[in-house]
Protein backbone atom coordinates (compact mmCIF):
# COMPACT_ATOMS: atom_id res chain seq x y z
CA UNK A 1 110.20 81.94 95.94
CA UNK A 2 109.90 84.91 94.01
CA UNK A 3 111.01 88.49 95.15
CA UNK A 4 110.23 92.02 94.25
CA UNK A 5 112.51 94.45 95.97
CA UNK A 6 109.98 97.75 95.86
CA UNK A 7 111.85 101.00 96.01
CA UNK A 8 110.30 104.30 95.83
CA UNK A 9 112.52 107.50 94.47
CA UNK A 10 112.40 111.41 94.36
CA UNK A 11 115.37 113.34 92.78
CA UNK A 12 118.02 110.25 94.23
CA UNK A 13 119.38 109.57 90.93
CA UNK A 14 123.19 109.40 92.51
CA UNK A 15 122.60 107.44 95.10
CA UNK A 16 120.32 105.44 93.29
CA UNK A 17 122.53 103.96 90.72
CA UNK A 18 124.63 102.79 93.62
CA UNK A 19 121.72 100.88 95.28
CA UNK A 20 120.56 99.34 91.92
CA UNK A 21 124.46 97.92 91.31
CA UNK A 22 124.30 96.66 94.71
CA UNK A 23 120.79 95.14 93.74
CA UNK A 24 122.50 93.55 90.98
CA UNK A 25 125.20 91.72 93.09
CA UNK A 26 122.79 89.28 94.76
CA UNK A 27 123.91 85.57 95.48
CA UNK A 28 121.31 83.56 95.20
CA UNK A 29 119.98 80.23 96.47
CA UNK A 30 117.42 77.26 95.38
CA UNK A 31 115.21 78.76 97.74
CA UNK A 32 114.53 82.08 95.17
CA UNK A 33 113.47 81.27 91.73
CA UNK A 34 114.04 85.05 91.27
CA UNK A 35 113.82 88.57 91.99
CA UNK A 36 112.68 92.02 90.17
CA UNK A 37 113.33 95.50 91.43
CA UNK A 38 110.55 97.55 91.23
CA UNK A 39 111.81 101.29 91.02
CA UNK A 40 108.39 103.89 91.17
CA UNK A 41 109.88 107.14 90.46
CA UNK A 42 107.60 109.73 92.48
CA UNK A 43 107.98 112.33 90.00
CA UNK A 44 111.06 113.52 90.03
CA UNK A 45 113.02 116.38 88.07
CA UNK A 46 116.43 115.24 87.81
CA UNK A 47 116.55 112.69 85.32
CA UNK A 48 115.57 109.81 86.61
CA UNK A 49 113.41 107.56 84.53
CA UNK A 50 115.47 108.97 81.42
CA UNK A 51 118.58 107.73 82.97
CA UNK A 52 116.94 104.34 83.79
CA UNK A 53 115.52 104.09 80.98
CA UNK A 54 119.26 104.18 79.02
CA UNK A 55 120.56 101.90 81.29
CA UNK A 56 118.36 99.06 81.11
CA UNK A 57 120.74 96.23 79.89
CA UNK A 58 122.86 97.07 83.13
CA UNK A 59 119.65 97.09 85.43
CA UNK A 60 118.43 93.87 84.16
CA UNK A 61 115.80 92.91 87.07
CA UNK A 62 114.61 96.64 87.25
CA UNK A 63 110.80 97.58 86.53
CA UNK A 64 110.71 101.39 86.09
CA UNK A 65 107.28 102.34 87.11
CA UNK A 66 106.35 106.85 87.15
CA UNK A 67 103.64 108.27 88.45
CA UNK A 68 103.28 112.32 89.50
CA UNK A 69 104.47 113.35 92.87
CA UNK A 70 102.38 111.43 95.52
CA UNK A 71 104.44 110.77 98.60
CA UNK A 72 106.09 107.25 99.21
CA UNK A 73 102.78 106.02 100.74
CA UNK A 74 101.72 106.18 97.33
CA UNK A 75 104.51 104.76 95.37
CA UNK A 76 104.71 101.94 97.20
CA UNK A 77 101.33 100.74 97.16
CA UNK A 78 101.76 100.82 93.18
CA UNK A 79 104.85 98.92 92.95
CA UNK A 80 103.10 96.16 95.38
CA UNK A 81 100.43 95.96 92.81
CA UNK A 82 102.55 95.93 90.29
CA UNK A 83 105.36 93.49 91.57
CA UNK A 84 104.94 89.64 90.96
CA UNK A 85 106.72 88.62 93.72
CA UNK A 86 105.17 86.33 96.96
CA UNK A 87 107.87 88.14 99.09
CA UNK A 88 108.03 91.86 99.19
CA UNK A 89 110.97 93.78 100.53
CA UNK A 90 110.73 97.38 100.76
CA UNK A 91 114.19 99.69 101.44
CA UNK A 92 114.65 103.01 100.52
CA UNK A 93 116.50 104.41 97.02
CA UNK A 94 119.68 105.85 99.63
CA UNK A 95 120.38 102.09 100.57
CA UNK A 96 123.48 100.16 99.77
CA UNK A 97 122.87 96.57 100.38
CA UNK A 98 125.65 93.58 100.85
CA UNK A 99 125.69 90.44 98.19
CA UNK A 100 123.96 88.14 100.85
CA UNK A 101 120.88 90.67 101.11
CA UNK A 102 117.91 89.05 99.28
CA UNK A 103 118.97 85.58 100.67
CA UNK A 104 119.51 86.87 104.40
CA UNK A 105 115.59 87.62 104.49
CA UNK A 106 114.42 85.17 102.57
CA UNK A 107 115.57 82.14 104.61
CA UNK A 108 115.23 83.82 108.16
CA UNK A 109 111.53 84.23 106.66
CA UNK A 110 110.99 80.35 105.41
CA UNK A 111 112.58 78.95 108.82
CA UNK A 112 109.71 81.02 110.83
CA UNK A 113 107.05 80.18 108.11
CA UNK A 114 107.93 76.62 108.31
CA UNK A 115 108.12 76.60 111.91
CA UNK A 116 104.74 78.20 112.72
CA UNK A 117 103.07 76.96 109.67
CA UNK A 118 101.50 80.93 108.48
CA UNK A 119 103.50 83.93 107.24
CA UNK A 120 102.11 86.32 109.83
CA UNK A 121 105.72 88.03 110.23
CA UNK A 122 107.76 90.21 108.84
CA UNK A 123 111.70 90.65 108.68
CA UNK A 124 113.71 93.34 109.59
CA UNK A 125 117.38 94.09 108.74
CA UNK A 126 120.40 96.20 109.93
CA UNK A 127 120.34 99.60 108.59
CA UNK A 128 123.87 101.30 109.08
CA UNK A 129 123.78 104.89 108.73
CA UNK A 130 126.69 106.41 106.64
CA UNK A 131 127.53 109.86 104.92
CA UNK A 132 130.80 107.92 102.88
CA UNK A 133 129.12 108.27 99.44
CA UNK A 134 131.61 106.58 97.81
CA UNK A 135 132.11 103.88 99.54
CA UNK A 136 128.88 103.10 101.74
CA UNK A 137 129.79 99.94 102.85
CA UNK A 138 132.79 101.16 104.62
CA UNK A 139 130.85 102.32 107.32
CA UNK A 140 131.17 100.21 110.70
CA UNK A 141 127.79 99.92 113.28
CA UNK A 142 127.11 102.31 115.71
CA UNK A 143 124.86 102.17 119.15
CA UNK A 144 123.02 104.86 117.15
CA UNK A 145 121.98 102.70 114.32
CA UNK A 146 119.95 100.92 116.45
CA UNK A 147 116.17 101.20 115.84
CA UNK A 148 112.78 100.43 118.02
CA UNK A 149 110.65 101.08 115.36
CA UNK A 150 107.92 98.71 114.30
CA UNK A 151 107.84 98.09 110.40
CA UNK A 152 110.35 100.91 109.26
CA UNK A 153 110.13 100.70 105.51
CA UNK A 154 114.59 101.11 104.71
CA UNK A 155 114.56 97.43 105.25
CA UNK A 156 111.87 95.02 105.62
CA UNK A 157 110.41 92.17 104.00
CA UNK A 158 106.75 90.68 104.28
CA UNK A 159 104.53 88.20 102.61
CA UNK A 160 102.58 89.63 99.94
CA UNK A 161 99.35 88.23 100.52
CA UNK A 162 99.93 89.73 104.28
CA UNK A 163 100.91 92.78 103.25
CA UNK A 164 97.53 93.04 101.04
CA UNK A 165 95.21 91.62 104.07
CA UNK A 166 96.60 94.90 106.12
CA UNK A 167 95.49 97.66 103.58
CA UNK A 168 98.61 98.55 102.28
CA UNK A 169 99.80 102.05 103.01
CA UNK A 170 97.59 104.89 103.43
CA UNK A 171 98.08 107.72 101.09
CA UNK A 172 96.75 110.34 103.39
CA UNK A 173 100.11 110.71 104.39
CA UNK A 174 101.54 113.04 101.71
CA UNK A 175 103.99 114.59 103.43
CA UNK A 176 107.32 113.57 105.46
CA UNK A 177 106.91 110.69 107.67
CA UNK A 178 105.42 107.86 109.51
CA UNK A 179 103.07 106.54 106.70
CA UNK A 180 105.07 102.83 107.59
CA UNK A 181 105.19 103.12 110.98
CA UNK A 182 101.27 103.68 110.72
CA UNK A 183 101.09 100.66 108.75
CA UNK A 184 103.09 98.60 111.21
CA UNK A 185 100.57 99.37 114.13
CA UNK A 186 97.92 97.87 112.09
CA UNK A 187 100.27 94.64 111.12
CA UNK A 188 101.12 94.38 114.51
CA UNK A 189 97.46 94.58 115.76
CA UNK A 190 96.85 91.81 113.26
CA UNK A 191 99.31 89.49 115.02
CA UNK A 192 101.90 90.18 112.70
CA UNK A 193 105.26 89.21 114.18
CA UNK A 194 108.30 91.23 113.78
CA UNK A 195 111.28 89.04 113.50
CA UNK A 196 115.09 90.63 113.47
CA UNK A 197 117.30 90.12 110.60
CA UNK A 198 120.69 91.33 111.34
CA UNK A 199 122.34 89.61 108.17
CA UNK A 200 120.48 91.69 105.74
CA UNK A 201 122.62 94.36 105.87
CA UNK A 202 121.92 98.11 104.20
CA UNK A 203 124.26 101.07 104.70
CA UNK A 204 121.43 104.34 104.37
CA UNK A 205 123.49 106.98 103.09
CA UNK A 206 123.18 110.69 104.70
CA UNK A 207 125.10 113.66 103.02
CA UNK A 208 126.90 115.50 106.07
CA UNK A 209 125.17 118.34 107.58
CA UNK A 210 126.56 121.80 106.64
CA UNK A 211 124.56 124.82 107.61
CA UNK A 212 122.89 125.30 104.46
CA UNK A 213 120.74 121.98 105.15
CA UNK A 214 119.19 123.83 108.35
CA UNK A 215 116.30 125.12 107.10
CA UNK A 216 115.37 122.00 105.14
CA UNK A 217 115.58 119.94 108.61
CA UNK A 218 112.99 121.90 110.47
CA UNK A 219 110.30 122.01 106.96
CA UNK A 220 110.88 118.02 107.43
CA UNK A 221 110.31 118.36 111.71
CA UNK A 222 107.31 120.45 111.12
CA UNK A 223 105.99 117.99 108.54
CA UNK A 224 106.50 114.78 110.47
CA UNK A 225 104.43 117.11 113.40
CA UNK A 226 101.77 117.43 110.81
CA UNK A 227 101.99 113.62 109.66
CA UNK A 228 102.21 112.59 113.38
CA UNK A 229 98.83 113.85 114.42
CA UNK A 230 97.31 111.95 111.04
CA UNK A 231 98.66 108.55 112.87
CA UNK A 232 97.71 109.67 116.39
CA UNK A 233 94.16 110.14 115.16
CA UNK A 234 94.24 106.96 113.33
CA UNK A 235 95.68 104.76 116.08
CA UNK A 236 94.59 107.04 119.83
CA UNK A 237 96.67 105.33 122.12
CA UNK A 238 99.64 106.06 124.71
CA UNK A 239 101.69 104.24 122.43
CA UNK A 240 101.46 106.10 119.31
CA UNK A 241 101.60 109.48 121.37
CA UNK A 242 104.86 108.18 122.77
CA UNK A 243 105.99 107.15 119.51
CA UNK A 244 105.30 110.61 117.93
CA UNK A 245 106.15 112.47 121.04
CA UNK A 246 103.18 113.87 121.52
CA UNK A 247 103.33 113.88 125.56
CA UNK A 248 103.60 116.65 128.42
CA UNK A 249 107.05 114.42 129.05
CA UNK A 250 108.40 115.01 125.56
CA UNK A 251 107.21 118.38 125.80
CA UNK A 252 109.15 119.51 129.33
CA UNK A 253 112.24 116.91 128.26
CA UNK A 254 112.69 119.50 124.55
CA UNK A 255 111.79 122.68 126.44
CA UNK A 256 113.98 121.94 129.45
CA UNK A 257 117.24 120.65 127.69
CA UNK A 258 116.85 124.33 125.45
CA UNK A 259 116.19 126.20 128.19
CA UNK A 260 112.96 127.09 126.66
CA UNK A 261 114.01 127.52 123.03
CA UNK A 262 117.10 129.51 123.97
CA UNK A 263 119.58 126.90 122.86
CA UNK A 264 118.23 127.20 119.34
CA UNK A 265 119.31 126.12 115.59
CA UNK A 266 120.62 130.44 115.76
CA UNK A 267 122.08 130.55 118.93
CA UNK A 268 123.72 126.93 118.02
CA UNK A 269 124.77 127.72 114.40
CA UNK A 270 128.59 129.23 115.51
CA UNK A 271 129.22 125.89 116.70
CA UNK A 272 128.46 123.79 114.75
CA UNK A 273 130.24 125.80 111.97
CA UNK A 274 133.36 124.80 114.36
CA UNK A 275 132.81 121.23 114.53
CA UNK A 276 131.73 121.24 110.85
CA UNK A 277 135.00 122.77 109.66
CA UNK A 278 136.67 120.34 112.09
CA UNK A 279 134.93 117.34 110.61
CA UNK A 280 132.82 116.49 113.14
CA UNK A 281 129.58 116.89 110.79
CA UNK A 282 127.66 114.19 112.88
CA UNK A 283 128.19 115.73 116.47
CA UNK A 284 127.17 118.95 114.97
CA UNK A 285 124.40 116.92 114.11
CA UNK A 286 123.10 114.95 117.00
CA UNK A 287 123.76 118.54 119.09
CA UNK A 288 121.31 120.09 116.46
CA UNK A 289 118.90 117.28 116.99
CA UNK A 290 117.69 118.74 120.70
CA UNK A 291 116.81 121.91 119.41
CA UNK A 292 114.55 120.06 115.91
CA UNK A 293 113.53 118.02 118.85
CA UNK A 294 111.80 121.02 120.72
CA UNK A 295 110.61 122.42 116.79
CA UNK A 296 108.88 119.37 116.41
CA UNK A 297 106.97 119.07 119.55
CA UNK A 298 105.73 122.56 119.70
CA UNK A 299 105.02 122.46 116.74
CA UNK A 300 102.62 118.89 117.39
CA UNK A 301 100.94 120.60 120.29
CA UNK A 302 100.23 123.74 117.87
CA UNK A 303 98.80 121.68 115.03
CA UNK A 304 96.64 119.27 117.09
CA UNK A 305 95.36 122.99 119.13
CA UNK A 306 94.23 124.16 115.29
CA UNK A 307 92.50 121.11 114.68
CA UNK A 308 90.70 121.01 118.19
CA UNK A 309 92.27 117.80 118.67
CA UNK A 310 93.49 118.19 122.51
């Protein structure tokens, strides 16, 4: 078996190097004739593909592939049609993966292919959220690593051939969010079996909040409202308007829990300046998340009013 690890990147050159030297450390088994990783740099301005480019003797299995600014929906599709592997794992450029990553999904995926005789599955690993950037792996699980979502592109891995039958993704989705999540109701409508891989381990770094980063968290909440509505009208179902919380439920749970946009990311920000200063960057930021929460619901209802959608 052949794999190509697909990776798209925009302006992650840091963090990047550390998930290519992770990519590097892979132990390997008969069962994998090989593996590439197929970096598509999404245009970015900070050096990137220069910097890969220099480094190429140290990134031996790396395929640097550019194209302009198009979204991840985008630069993934071209590294699938680029990549020559028959197994394609997708993670993001902030991921840190152990030694015993490549193999972990490989052989949880040839015990179910060889047991049910087709590849329609995919694997899904353990993504630990971390802000240690220099030393990722450090970081112990949480209860709120846990994820419920269906085909989450920081960690999967999926026949090719599959992958190809489903459409890939669709570029449409420019913007932040759910362009995989889309994709995974249309594998899972195909029969598509998700199977849980909790050996293939990646540590997803996030920088701690500080105040500055405010403003950048709601443009990303108002863009995954945006985003959201392209999936709803894609996929019309309770499901998906659960999953992007477009309900009257999600609506009263935001509004109620701010007291109707009272408890806000102003009246909040003295706070969690405290708990920042105190090092509690994470509860600052989980209290923050009720009030993004609320940002990104109204802000659903508003868009999907605009486009005559309710």
């Amino acid at each position: 078996m052949f794999i190509s690890v697909v990776i798209p990147t925009f302006n992650r050159r840091p963090i990047l190097e550390k998930c290519l030297r992770a990519l590097e450390n892979q132990i390997l088994s008969n069962a994998i004739s090989g593996y590439e990783v197929v970096v598509v740099d999404d245009g970015s301005i900070d050096g990137t593909p220069l910097w890969l480019q220099q480094r190429s003797t140290e990134f031996p299995h790396v395929l640097l592939i550019q194209q302009d600014h198009g979204g991840p929906a985008e630069a993934r599709n071209r590294g699938v049609m680029k990549s020559k592997g028959e197994l394609i794992i997708f993670i993001d450029s902030d991921l840190v993966v152990t030694n015993t990553f490549l193999i972990s999904h490989a052989h949880t995926l040839l015990t179910r292919w060889n047991r049910k005789k087709d590849r329609l599955c995919f694997t899904y690993g353990a993504v630990i959220n971390t802000s240690n950037f220099d030393n990722p792996v450090s970081e112990p699980h949480k209860l709120s690593d846990l994820s419920w979502a269906y085909f989450a592109t920081g960690n999967v891995a999926i026949d090719k051939q599959v992958l190809l039958r489903s459409g890939l993704f669709d570029t449409s989705f420019r913007l932040y969010g759910w362009e995989d999540l889309e994709l995974g109701e249309r594998l899972r409508l195909m029969g598509v079996e998700l199977i849980k891989c909790p050996k293939a381990v990646g540590y997803h770094w996030h920088p701690s909040l500080t105040l500055e980063k405010i403003p950048d968290l709601i443009r990303v909440e108002r863009e995954r409202a945006k985003m959201g509505l392209i999936f709803y009208q894609k996929h019309p179902t309770i499901r998906v308007r659960f999953i992007i919380q477009y309900t009257f439920l999600h609506r009263f749970l935001w509004e109620f829990l701010t007291l109707g946009g009272v408890i806000n990311e102003k009246s909040l920000r003295p706070l969690m300046a405290f708990l920042i200063r105190r090092g509690h960057s994470a509860i600052a930021m989980e209290i923050l998340r009720i009030p993004l929460n609320l940002i990104g619901v109204r802000e659903i209802y508003r868009e999907a009013t605009l486009i005559g959608l309710r």
